[in-house]
N, C-alpha and C. Protein backbone atom coordinates (compact mmCIF):
# COMPACT_ATOMS: atom_id res chain seq x y z
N UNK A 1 0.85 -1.17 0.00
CA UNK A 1 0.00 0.00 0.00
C UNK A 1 0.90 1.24 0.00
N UNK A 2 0.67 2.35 -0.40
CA UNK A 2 1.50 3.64 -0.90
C UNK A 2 1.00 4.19 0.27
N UNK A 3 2.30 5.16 1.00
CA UNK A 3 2.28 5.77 2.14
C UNK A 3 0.78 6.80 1.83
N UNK A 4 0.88 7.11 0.78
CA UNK A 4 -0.44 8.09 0.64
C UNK A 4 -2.10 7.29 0.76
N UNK A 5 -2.01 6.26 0.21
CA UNK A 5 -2.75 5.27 0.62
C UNK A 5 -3.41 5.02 2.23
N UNK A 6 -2.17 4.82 2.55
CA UNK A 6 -2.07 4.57 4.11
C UNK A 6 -2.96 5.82 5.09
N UNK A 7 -2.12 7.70 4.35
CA UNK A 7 -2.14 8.40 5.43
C UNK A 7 -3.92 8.44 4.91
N UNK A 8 -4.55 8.17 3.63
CA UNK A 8 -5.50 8.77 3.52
C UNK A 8 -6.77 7.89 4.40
N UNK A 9 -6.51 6.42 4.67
CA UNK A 9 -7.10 5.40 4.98
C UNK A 9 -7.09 5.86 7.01
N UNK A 10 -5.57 6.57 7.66
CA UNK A 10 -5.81 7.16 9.08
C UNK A 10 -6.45 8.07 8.84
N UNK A 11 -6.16 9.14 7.89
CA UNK A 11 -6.99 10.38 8.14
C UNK A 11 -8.90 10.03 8.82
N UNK A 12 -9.39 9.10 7.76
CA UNK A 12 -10.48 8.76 7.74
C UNK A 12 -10.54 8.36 8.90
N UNK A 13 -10.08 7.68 9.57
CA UNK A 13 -10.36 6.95 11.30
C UNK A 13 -9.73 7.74 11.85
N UNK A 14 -9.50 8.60 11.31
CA UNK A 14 -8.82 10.17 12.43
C UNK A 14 -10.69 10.84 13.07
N UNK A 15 -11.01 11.00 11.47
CA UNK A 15 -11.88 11.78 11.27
C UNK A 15 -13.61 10.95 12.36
N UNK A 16 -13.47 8.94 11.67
CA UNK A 16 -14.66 8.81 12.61
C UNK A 16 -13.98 8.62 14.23
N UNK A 17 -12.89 8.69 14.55
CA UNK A 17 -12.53 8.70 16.55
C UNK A 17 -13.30 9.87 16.80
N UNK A 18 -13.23 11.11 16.16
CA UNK A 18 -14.09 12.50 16.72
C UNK A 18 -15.48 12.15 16.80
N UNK A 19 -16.03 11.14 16.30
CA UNK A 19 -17.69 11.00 16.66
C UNK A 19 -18.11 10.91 17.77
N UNK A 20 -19.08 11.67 18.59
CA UNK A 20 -19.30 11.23 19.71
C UNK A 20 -20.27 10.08 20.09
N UNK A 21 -21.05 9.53 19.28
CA UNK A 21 -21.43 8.36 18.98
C UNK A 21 -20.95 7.37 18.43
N UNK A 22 -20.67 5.86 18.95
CA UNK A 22 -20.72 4.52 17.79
C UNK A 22 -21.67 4.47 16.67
N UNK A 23 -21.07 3.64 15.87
CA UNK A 23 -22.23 3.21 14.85
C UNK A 23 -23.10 2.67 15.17
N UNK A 24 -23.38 1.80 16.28
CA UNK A 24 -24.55 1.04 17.38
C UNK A 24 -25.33 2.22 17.79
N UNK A 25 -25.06 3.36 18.11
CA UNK A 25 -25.55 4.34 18.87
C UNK A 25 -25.52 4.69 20.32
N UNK A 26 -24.46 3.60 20.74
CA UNK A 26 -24.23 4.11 22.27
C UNK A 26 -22.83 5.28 22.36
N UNK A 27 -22.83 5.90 23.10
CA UNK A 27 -21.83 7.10 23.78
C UNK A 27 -20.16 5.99 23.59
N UNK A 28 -19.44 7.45 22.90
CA UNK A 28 -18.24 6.87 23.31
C UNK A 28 -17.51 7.22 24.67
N UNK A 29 -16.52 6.78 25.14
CA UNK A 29 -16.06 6.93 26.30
C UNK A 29 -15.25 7.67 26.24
N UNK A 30 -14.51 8.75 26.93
CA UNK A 30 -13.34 9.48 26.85
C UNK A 30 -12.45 8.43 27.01
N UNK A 31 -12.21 7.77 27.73
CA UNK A 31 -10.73 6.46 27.73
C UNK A 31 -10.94 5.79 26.57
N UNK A 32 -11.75 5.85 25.67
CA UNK A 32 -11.85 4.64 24.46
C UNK A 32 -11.55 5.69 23.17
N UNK A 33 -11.97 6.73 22.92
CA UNK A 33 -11.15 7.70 22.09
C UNK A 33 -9.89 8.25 22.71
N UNK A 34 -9.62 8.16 23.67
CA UNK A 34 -7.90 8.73 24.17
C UNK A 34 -7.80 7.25 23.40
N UNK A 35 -7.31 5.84 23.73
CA UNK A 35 -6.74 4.85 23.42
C UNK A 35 -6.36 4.98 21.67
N UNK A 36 -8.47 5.14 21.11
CA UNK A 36 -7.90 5.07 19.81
C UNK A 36 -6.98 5.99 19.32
N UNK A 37 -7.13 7.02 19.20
CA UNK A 37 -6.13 8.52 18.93
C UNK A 37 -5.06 7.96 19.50
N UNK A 38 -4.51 7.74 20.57
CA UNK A 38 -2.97 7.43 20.33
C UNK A 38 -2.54 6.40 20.15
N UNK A 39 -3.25 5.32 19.67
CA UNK A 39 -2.71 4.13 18.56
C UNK A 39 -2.81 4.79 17.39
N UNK A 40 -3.87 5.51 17.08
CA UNK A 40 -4.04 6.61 15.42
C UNK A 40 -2.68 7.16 15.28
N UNK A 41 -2.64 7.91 16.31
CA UNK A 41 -1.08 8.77 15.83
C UNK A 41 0.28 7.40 15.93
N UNK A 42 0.19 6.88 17.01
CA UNK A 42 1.28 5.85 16.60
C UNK A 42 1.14 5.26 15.02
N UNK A 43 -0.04 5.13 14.78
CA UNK A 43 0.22 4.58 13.44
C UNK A 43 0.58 5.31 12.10
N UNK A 44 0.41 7.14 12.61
CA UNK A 44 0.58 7.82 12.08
C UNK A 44 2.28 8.16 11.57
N UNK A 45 2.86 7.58 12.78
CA UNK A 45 4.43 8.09 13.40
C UNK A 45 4.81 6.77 12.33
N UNK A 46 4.10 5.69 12.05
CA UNK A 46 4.85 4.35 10.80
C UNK A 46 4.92 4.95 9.63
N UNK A 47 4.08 5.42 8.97
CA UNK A 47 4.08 6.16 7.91
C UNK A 47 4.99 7.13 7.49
N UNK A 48 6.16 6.93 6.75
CA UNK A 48 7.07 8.03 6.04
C UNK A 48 6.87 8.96 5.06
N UNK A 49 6.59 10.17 5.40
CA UNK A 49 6.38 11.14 5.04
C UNK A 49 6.49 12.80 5.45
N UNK A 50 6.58 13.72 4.63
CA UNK A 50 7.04 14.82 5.53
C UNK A 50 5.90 15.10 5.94
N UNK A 51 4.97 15.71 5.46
CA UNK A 51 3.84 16.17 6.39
C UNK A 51 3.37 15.40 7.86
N UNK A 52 3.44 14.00 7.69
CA UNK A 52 3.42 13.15 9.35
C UNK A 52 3.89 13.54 10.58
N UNK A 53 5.44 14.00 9.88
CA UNK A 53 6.25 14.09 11.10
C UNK A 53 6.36 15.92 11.46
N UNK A 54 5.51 16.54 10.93
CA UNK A 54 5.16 17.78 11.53
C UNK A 54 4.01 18.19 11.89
N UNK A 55 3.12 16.76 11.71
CA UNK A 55 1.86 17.11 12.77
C UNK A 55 1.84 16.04 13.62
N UNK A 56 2.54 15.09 14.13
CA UNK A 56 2.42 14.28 15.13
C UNK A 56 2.60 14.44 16.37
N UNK A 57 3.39 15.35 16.19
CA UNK A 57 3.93 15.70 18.05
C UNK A 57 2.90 16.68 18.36
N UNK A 58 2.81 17.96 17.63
CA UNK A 58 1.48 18.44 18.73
C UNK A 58 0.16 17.64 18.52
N UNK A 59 -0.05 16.68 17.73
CA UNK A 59 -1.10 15.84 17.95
C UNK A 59 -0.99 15.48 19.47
N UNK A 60 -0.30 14.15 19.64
CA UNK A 60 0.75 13.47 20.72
C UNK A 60 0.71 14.37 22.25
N UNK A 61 0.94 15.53 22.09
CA UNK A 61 0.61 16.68 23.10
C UNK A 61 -0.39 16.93 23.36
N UNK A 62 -1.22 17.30 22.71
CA UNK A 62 -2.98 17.45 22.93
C UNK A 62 -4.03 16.72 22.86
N UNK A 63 -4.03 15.63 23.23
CA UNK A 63 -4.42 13.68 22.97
C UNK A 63 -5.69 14.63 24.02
N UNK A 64 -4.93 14.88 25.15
CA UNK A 64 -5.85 14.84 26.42
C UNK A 64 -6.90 16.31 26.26
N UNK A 65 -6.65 17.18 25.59
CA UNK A 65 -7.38 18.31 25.16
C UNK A 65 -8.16 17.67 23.96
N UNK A 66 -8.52 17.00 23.35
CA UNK A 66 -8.83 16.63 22.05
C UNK A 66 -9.93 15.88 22.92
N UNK A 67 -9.61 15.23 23.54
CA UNK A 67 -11.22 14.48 24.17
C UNK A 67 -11.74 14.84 25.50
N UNK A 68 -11.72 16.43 26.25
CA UNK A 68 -12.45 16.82 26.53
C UNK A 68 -14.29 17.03 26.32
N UNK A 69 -14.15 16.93 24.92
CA UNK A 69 -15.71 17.02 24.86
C UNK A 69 -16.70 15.32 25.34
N UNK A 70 -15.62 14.29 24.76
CA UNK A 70 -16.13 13.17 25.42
C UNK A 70 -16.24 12.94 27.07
N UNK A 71 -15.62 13.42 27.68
CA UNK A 71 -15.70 13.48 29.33
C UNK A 71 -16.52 14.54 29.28
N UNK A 72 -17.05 15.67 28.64
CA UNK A 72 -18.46 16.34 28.66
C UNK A 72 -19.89 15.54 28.64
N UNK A 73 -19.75 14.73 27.52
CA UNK A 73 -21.08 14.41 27.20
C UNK A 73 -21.22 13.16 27.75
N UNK A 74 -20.06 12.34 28.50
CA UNK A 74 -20.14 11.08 29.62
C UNK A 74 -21.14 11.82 30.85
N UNK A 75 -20.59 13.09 30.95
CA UNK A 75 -21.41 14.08 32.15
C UNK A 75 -22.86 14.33 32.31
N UNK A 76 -22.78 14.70 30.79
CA UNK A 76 -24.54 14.97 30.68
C UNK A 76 -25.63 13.78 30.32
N UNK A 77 -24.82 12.55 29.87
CA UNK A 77 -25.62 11.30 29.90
C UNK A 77 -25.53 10.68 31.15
N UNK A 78 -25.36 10.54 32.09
CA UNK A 78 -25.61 9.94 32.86
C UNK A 78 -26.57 10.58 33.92
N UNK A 79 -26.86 11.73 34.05
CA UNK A 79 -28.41 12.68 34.20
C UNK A 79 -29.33 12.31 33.56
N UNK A 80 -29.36 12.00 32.29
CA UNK A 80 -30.07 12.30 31.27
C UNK A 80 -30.89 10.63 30.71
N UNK A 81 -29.96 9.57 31.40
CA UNK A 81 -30.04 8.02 31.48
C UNK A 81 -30.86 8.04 33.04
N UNK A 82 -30.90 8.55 33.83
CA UNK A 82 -31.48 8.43 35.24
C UNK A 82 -32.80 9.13 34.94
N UNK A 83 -33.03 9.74 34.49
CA UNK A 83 -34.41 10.21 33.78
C UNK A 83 -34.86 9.15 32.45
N UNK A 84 -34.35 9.34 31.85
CA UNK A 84 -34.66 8.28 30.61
C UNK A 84 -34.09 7.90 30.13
N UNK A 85 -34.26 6.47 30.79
CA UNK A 85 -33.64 4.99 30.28
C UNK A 85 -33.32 5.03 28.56
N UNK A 86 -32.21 4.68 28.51
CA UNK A 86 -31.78 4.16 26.70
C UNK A 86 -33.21 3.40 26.27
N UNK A 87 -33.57 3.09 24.90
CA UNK A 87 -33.96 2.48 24.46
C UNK A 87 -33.52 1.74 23.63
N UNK A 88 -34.25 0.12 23.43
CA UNK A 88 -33.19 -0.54 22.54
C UNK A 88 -34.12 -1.72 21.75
């Protein structure tokens, strides 16, 4: 597979880790997007190329700012589940 191949195939699972939903429809977890994102960027750091290696490190740095909004909305579902139950 061609490194461009590669980065275009992370970009894309760059892009669905930011969902705040699964494809099932349950909540993602802030510890389960921190994990994926920094296996993403590790897999990012395999890939040889110049553009990689000048956005990886402040990626790498801001892992834990990047999924703030998931430890938000862990906050407001679990209010929001004590009132009304998931449906399934």
């Amino acid at each position: 597979m061609a490194p461009y191949d590669q980065l275009d195939l992370l970009l894309q699972l760059l892009r669905e880790a930011f969902l705040l939903g699964s494809p099932q429809g349950k909540l993602r977890t802030r510890q389960g997007v921190h994990a994926e994102l920094t296996r993403l960027v590790a897999m990012l750091g395999e890939i040889h190329c110049t553009a990689r290696s000048e956005t990886r490190k402040p990626m790498q740095s801001h892992i834990d700012d990047m999924v703030v909004p998931f430890a938000q909305a862990e906050a407001m579902d679990a209010p929001l589940l004590a009132v009304m139950p998931r449906q399934t």
